[in-house]
N, C-alpha and C. Protein backbone atom coordinates (compact mmCIF):
# COMPACT_ATOMS: atom_id res chain seq x y z
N UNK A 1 4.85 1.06 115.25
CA UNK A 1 6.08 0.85 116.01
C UNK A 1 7.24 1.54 115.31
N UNK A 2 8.22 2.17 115.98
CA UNK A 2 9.69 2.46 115.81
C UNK A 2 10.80 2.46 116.12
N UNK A 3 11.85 2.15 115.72
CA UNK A 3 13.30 1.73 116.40
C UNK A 3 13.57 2.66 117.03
N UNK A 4 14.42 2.62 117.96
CA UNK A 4 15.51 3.57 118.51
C UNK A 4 16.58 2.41 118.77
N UNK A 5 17.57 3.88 118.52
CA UNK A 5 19.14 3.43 118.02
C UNK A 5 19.67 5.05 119.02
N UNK A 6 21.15 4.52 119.56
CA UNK A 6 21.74 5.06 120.00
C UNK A 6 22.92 5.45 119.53
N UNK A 7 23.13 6.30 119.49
CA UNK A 7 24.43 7.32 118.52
C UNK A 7 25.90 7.77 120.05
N UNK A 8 26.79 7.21 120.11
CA UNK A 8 27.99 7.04 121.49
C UNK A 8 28.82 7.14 120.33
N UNK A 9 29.80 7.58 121.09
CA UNK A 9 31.11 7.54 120.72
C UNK A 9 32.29 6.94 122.07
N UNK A 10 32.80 5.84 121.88
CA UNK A 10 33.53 5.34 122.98
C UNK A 10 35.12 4.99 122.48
N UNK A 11 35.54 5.16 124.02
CA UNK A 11 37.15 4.95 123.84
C UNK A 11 37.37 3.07 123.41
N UNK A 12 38.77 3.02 123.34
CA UNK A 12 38.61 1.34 122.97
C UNK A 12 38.70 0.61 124.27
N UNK A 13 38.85 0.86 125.21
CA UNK A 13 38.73 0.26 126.60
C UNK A 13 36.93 0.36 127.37
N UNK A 14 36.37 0.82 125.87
CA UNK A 14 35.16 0.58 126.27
C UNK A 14 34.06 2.10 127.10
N UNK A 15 35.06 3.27 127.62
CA UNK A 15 34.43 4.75 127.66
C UNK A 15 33.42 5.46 126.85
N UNK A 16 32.20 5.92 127.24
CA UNK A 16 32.10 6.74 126.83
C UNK A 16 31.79 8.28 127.34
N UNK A 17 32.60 8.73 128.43
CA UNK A 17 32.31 9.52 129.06
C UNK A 17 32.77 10.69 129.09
N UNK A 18 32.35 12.01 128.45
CA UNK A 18 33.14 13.29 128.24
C UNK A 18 33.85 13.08 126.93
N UNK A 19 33.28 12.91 125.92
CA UNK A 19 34.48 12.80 124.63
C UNK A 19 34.60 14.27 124.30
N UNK A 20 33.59 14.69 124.39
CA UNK A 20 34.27 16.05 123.52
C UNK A 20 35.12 17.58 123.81
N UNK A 21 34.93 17.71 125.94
CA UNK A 21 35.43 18.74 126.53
C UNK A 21 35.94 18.40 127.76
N UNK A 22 37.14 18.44 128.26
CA UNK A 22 36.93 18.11 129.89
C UNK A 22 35.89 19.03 130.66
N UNK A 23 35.02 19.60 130.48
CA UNK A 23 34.06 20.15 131.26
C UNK A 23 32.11 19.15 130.86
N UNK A 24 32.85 18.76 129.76
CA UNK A 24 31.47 18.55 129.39
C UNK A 24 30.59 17.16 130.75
N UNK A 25 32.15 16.41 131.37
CA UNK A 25 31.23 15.73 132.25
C UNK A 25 32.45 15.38 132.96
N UNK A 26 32.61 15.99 134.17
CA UNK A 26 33.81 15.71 135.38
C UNK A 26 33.35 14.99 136.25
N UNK A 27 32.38 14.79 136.36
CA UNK A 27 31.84 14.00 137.49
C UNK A 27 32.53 12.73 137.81
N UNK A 28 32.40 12.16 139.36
CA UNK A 28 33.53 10.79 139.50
C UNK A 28 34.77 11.12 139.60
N UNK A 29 35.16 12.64 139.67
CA UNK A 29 36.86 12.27 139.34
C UNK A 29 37.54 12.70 137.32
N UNK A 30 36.41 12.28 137.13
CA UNK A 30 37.16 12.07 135.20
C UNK A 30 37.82 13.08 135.16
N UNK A 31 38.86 12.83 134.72
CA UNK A 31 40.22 14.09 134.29
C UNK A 31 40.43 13.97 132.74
N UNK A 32 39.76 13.05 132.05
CA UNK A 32 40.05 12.41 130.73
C UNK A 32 39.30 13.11 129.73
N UNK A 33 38.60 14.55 130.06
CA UNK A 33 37.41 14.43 129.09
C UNK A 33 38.37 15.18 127.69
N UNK A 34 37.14 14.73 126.59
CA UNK A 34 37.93 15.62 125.12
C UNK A 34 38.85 14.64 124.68
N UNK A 35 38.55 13.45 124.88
CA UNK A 35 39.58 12.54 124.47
C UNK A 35 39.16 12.16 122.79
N UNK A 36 37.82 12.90 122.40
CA UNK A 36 37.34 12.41 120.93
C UNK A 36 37.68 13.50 120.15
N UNK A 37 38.05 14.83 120.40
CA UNK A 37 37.86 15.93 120.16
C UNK A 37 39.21 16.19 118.71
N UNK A 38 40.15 15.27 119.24
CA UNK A 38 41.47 15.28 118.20
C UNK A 38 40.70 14.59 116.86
N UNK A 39 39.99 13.94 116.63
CA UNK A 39 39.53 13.11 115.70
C UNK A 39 38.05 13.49 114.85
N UNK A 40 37.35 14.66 115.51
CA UNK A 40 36.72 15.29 115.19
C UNK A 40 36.58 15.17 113.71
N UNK A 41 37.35 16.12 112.83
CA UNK A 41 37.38 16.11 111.26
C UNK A 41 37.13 15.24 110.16
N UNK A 42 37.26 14.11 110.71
CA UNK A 42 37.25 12.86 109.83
C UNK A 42 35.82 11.91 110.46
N UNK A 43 35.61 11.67 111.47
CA UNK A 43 34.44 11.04 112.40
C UNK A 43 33.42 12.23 111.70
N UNK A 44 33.27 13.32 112.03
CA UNK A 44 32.04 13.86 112.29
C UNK A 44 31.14 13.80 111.05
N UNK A 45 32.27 14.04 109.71
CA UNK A 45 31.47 13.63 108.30
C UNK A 45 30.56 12.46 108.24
N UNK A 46 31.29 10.95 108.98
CA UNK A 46 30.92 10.05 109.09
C UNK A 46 29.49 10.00 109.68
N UNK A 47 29.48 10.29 110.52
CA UNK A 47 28.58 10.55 111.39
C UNK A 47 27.31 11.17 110.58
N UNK A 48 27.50 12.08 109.92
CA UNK A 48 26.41 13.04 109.39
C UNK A 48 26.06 12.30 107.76
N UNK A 49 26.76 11.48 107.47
CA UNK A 49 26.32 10.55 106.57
C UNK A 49 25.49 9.88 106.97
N UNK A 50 26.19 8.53 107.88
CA UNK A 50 25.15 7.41 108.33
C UNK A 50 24.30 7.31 108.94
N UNK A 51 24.27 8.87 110.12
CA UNK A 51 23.47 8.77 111.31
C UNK A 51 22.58 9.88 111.65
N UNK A 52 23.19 10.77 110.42
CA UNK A 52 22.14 12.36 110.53
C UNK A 52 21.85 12.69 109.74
N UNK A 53 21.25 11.81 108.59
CA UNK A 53 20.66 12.38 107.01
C UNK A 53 19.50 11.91 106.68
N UNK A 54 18.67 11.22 107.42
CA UNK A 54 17.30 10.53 107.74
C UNK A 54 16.63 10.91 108.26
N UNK A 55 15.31 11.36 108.38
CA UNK A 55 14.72 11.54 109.36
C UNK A 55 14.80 10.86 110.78
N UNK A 56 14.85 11.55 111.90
CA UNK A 56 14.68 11.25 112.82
C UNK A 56 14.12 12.27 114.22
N UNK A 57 13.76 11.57 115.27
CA UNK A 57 13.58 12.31 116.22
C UNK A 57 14.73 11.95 117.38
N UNK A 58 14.80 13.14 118.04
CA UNK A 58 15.95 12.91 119.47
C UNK A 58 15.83 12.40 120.57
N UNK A 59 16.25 11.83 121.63
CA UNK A 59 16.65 11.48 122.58
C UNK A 59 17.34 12.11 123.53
N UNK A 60 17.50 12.38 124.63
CA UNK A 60 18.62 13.08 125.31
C UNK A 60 18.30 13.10 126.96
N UNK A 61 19.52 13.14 127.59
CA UNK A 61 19.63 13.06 128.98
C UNK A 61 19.78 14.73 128.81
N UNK A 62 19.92 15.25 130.30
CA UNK A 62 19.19 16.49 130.50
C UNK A 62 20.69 17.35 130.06
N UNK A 63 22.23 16.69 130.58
CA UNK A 63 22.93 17.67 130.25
C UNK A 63 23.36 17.37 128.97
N UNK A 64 23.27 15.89 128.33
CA UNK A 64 23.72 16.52 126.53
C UNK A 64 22.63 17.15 125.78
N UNK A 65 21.39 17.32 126.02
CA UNK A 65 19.94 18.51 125.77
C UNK A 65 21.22 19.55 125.66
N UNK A 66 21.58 20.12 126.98
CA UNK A 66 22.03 21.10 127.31
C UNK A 66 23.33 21.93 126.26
N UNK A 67 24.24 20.98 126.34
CA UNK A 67 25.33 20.91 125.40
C UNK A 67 24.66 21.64 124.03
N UNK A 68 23.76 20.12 123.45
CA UNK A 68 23.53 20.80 122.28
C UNK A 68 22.43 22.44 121.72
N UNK A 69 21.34 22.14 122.78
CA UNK A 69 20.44 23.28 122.52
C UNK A 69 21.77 24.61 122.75
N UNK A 70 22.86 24.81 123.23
CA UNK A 70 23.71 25.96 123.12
C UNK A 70 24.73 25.98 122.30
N UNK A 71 24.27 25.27 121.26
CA UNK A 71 25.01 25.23 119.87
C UNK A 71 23.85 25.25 119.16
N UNK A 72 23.48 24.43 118.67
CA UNK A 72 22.72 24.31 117.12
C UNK A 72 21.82 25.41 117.44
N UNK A 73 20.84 26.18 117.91
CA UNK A 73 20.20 26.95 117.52
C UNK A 73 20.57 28.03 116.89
N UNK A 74 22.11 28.43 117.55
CA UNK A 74 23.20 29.47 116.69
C UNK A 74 23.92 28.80 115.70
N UNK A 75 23.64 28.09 114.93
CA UNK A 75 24.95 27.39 114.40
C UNK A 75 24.70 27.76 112.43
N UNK A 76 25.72 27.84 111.89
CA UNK A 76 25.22 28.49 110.64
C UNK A 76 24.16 27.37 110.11
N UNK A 77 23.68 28.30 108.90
CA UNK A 77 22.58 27.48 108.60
C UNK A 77 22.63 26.30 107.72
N UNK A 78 22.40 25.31 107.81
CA UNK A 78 22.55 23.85 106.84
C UNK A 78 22.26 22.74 106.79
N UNK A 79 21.86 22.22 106.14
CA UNK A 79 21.03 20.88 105.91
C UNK A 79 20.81 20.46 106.99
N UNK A 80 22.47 20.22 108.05
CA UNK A 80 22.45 19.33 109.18
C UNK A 80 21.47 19.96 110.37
N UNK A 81 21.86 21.63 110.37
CA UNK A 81 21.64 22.34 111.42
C UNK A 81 19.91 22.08 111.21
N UNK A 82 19.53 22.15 110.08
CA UNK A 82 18.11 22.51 109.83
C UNK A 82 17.68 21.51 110.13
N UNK A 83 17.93 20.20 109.94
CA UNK A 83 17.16 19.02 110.75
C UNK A 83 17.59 19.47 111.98
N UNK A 84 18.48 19.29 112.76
CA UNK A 84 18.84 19.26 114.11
C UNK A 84 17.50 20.18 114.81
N UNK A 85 17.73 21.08 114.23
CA UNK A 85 17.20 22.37 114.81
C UNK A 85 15.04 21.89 115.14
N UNK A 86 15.03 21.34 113.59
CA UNK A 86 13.60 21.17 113.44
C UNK A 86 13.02 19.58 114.32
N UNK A 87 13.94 18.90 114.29
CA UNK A 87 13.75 17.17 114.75
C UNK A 87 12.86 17.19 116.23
N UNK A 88 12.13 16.89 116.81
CA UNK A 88 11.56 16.95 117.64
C UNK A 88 12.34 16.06 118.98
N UNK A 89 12.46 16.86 119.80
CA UNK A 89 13.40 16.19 120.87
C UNK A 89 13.10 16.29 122.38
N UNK A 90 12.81 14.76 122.58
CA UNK A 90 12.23 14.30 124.31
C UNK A 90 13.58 14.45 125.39
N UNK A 91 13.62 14.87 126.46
CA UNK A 91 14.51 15.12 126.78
C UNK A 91 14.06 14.29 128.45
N UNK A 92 14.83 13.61 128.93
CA UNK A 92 14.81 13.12 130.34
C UNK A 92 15.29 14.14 130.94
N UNK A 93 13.68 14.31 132.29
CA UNK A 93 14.49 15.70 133.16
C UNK A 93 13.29 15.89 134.11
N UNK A 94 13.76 16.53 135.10
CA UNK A 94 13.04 16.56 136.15
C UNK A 94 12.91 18.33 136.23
N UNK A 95 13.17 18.84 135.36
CA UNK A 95 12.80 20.40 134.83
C UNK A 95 13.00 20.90 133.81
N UNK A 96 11.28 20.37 133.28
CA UNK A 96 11.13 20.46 131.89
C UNK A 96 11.15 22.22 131.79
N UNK A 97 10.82 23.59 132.56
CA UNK A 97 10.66 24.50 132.20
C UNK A 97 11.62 25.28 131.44
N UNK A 98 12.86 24.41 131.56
CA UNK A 98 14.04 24.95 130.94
C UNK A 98 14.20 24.34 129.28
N UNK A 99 13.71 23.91 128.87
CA UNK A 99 13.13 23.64 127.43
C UNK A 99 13.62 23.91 126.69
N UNK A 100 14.51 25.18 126.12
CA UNK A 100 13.39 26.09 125.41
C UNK A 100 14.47 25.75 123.50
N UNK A 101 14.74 24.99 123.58
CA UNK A 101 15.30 24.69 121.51
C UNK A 101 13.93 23.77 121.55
N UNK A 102 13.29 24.51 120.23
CA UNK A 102 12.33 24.31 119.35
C UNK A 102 11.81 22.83 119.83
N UNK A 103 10.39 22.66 119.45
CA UNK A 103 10.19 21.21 119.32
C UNK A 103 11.06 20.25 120.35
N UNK A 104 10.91 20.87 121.78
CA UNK A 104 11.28 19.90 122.85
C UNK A 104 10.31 19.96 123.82
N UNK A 105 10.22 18.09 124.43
CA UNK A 105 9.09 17.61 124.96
C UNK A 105 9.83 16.99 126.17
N UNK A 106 9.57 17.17 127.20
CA UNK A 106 10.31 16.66 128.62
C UNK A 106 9.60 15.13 128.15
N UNK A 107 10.60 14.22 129.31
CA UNK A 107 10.10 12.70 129.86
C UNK A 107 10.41 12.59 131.39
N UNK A 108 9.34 12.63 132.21
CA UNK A 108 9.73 12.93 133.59
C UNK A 108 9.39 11.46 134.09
N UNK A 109 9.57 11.01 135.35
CA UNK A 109 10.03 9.91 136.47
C UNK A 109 10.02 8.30 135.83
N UNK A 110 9.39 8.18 134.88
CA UNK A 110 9.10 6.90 134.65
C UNK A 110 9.51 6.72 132.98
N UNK A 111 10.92 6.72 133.15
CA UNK A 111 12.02 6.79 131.74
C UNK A 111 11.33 5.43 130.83
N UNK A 112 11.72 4.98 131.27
CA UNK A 112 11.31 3.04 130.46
C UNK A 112 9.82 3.10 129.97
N UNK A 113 9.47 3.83 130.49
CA UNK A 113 7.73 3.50 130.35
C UNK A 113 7.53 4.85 129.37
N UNK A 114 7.39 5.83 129.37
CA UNK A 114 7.98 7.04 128.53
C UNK A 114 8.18 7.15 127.36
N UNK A 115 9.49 5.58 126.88
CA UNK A 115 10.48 5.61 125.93
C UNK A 115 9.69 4.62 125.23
N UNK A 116 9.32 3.52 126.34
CA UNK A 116 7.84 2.31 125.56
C UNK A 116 7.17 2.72 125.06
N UNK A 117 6.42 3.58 125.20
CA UNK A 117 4.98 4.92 125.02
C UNK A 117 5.53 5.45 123.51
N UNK A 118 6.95 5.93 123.54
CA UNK A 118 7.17 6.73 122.32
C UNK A 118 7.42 5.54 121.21
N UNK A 119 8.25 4.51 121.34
CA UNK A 119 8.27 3.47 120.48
C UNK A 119 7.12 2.70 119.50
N UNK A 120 6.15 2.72 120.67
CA UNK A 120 4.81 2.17 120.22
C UNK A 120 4.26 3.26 119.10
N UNK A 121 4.28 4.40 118.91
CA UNK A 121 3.67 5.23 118.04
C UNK A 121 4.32 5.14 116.61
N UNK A 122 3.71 5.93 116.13
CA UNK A 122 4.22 6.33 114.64
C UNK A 122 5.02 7.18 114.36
N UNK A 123 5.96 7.12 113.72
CA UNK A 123 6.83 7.83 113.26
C UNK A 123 8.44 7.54 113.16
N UNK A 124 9.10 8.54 112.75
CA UNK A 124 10.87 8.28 112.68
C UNK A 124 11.89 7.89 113.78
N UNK A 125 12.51 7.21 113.36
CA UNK A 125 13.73 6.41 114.56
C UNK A 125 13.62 7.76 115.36
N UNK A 126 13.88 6.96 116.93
CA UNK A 126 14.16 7.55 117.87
C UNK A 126 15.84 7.71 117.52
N UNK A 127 16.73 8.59 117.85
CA UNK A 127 18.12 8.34 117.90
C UNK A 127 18.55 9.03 119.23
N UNK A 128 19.30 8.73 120.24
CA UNK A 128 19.81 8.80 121.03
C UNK A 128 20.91 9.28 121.68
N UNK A 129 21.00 10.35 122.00
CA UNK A 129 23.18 11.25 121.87
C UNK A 129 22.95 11.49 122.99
N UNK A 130 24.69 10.56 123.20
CA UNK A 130 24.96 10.49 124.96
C UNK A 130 24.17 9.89 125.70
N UNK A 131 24.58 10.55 126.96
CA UNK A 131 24.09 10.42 127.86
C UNK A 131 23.66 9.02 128.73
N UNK A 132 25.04 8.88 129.62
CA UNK A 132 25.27 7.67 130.15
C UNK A 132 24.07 6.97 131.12
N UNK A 133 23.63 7.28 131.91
CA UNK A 133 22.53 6.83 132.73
C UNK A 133 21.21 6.48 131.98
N UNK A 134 21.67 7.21 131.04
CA UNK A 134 19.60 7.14 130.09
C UNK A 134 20.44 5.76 129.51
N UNK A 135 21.51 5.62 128.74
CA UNK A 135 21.88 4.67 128.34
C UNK A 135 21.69 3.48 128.94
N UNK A 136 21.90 3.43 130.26
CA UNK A 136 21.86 2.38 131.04
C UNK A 136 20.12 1.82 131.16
N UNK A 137 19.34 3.08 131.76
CA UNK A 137 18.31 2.37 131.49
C UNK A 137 17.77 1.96 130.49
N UNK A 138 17.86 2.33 129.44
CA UNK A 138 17.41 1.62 127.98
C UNK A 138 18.02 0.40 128.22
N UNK A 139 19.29 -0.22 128.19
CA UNK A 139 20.20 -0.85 128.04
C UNK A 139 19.00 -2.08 128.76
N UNK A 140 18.81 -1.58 130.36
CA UNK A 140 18.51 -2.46 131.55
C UNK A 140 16.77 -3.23 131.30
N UNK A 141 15.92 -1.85 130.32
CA UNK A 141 14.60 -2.52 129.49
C UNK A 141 14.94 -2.96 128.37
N UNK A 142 16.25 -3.11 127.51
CA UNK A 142 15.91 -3.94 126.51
C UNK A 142 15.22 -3.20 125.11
N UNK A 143 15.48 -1.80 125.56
CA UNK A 143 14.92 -1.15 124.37
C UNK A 143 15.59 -0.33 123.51
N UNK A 144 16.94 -0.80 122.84
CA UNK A 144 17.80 -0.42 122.12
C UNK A 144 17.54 -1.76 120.85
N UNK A 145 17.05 -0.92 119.86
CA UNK A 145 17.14 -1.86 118.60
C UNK A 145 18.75 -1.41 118.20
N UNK A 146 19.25 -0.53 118.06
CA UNK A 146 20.56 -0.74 117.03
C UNK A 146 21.77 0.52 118.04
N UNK A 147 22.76 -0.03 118.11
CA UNK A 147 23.74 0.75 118.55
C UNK A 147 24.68 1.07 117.53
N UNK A 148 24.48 2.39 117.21
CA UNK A 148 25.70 2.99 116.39
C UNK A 148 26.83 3.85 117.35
N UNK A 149 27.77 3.24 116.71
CA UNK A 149 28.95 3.29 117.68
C UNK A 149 30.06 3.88 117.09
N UNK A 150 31.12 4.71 117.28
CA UNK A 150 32.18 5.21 116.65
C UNK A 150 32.94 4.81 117.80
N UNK A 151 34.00 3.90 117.58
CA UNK A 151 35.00 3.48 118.64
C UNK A 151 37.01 4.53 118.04
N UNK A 152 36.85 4.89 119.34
CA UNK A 152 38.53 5.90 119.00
C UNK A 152 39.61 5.10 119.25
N UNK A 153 40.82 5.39 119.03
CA UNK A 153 42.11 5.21 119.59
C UNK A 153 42.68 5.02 120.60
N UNK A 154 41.76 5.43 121.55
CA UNK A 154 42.04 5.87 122.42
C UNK A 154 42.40 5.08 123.98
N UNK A 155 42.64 5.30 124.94
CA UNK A 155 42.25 4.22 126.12
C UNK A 155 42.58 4.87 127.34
N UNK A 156 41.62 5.57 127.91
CA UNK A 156 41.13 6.36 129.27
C UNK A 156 41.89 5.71 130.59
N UNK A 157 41.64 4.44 130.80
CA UNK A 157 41.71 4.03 131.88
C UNK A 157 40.77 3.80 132.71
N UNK A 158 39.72 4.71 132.87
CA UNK A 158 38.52 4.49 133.39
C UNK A 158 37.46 5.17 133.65
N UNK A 159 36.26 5.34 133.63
CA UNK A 159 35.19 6.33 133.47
C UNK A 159 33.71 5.42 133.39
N UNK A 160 32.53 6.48 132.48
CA UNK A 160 31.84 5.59 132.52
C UNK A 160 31.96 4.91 131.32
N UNK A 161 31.16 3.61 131.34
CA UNK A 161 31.68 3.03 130.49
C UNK A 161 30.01 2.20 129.61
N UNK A 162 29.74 2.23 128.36
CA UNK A 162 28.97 1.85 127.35
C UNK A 162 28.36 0.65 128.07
N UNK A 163 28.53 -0.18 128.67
CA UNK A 163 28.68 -1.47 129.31
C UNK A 163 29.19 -1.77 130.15
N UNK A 164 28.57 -1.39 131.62
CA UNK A 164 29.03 -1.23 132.83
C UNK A 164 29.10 -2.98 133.22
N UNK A 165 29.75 -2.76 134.26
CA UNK A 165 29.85 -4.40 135.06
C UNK A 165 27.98 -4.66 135.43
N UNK A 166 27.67 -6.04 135.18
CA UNK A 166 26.21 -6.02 135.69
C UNK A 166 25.20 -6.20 134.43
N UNK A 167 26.34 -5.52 133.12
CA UNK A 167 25.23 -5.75 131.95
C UNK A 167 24.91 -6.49 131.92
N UNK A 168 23.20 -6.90 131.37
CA UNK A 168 23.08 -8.42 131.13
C UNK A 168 23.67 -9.02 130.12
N UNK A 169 23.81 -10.08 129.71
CA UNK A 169 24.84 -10.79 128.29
C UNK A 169 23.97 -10.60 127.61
N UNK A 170 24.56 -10.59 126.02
CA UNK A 170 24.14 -10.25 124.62
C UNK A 170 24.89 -10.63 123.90
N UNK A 171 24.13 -10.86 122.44
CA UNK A 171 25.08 -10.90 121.40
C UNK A 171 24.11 -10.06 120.08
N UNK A 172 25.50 -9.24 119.46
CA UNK A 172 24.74 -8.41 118.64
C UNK A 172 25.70 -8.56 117.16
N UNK A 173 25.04 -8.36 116.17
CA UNK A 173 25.07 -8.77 114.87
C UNK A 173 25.87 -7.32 114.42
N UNK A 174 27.00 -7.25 113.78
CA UNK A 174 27.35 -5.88 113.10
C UNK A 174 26.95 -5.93 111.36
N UNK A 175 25.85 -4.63 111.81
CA UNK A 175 25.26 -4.44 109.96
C UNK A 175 26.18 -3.29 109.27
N UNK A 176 27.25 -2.30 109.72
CA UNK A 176 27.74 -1.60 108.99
C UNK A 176 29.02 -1.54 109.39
N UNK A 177 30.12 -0.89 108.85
CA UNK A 177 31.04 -0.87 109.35
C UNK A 177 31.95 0.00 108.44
N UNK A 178 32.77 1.19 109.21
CA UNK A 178 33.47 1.78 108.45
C UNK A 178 34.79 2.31 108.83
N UNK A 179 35.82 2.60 107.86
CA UNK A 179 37.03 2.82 108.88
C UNK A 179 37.17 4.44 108.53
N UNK A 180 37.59 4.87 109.37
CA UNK A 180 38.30 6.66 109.16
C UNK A 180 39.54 6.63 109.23
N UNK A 181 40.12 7.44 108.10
CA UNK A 181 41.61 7.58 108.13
C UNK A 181 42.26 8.01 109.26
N UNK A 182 41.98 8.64 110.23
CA UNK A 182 42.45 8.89 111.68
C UNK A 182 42.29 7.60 112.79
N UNK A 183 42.11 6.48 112.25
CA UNK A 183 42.32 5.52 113.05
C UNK A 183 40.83 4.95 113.83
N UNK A 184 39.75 6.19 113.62
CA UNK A 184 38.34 5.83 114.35
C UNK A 184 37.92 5.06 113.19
N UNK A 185 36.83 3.92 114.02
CA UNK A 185 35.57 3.19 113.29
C UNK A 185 34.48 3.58 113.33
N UNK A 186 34.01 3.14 112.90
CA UNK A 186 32.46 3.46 112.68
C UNK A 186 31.88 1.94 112.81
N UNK A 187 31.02 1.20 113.65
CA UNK A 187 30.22 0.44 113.49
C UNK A 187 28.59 0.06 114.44
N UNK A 188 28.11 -0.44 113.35
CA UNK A 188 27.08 -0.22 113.63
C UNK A 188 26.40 -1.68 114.46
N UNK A 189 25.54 -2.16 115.54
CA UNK A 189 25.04 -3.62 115.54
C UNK A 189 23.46 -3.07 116.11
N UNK A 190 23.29 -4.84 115.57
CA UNK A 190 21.77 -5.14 115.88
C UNK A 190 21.77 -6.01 117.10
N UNK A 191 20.81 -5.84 118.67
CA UNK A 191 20.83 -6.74 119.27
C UNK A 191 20.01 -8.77 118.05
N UNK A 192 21.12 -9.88 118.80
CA UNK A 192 20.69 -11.02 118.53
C UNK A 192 19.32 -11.54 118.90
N UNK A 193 18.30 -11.66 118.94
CA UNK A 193 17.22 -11.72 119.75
C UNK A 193 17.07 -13.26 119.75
N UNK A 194 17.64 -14.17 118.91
CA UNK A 194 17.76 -15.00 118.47
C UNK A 194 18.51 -16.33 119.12
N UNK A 195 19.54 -15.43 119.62
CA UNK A 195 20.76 -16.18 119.82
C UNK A 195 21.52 -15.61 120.94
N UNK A 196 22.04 -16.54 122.16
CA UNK A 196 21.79 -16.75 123.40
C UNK A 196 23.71 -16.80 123.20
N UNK A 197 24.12 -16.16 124.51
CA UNK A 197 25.82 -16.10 124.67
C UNK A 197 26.11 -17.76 124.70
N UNK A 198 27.24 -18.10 124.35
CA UNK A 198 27.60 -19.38 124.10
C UNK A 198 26.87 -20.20 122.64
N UNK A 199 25.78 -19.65 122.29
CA UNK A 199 25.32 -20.64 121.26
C UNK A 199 25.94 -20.84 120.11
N UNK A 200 26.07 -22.38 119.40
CA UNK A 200 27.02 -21.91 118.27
C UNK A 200 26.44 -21.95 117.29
N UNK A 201 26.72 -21.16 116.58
CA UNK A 201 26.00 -20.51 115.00
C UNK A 201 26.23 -21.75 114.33
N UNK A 202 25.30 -21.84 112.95
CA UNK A 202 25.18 -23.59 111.62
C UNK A 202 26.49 -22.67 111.26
């Protein structure tokens, strides 16, 4: 068996949709995108400490695949790039022929069952970037062991959002936590498996 953990970056009103370009996801209307993009410098170190220096394998909905396979394969060469580049990465998509960064494996119609399949095996955390709808269905099976989260400054107004109306209730345990001098956090939680909304802790 292996965890998967999801790697978001959300506004404080709870967004996480388009942080890094207004093109990267207009859909709905969003006029907000690139709202993470000012904060970049100080987050991204963070990030590549806690969340990209381990082995792991990827996750991805079809357009943050996209995003990244047209960066990192050009990107200078370095520790980070060289995992990125080498990490083996499943991608949700209904056209796998478009593939083509190294060590990528489509997951076609039956996401939940797919992601069960990969969990059950051997090997390194699944980790997860972006991608709102895949989010949701993980979210909706219950198969998110740990959400790492970088929360901004910020407050959109409205988009998609980490935790749409409809989520089921939870309560989740925070195991890390860090602050960035630009005002972003860093934290990390574990779903409660334990412990039921309303219950009160000894």
């Amino acid at each position: 068996m292996r965890q998967l953990a999801i790697l978001t970056f959300v506004t404080l009103d709870g967004v996480m949709q388009s942080p890094s370009m207004p093109e990267e996801d207009p859909s709905d209307g969003f006029a907000n995108g690139g709202w993470a993009a000012p904060y970049w410098d100080g987050v991204m170190d963070q990030v590549e400490r806690h969340a990209m220096s381990e082995p792991y394998d990827m996750v991805f909905g079809r357009k943050t695949y996209d995003i990244f396979a047209g960066h990192w394969p050009n990107a200078p060469k370095s520790a980070l790039s060289n995992r990125m580049n080498s990490a083996r990465k499943y991608v949700v998509t209904s056209q796998p022929e478009g593939l083509r960064w190294e060590n990528s494996r489509p997951i076609n119609d039956d996401v939940a069952g797919g992601i069960s399949t990969l969990k059950a095996q051997d090997g390194p955390l699944l980790q997860v970037h972006g991608g709102a709808r895949l989010i949701q269905t993980l979210l909706s099976h219950n198969l998110i062991d740990e959400f790492r989260l970088w929360f901004f400054p910020v407050v959109v107004g409205g988009g998609k959002r980490l935790f749409e109306n409809g989520s089921s209730p939870r309560q989740l345990k925070l195991t890390r936590f860090e602050r960035c001098g630009n005002g972003a956090t860093m934290q990390f939680y574990r779903p409660e498996h334990d412990h039921s909304i309303g219950e009160k802790y000894p």
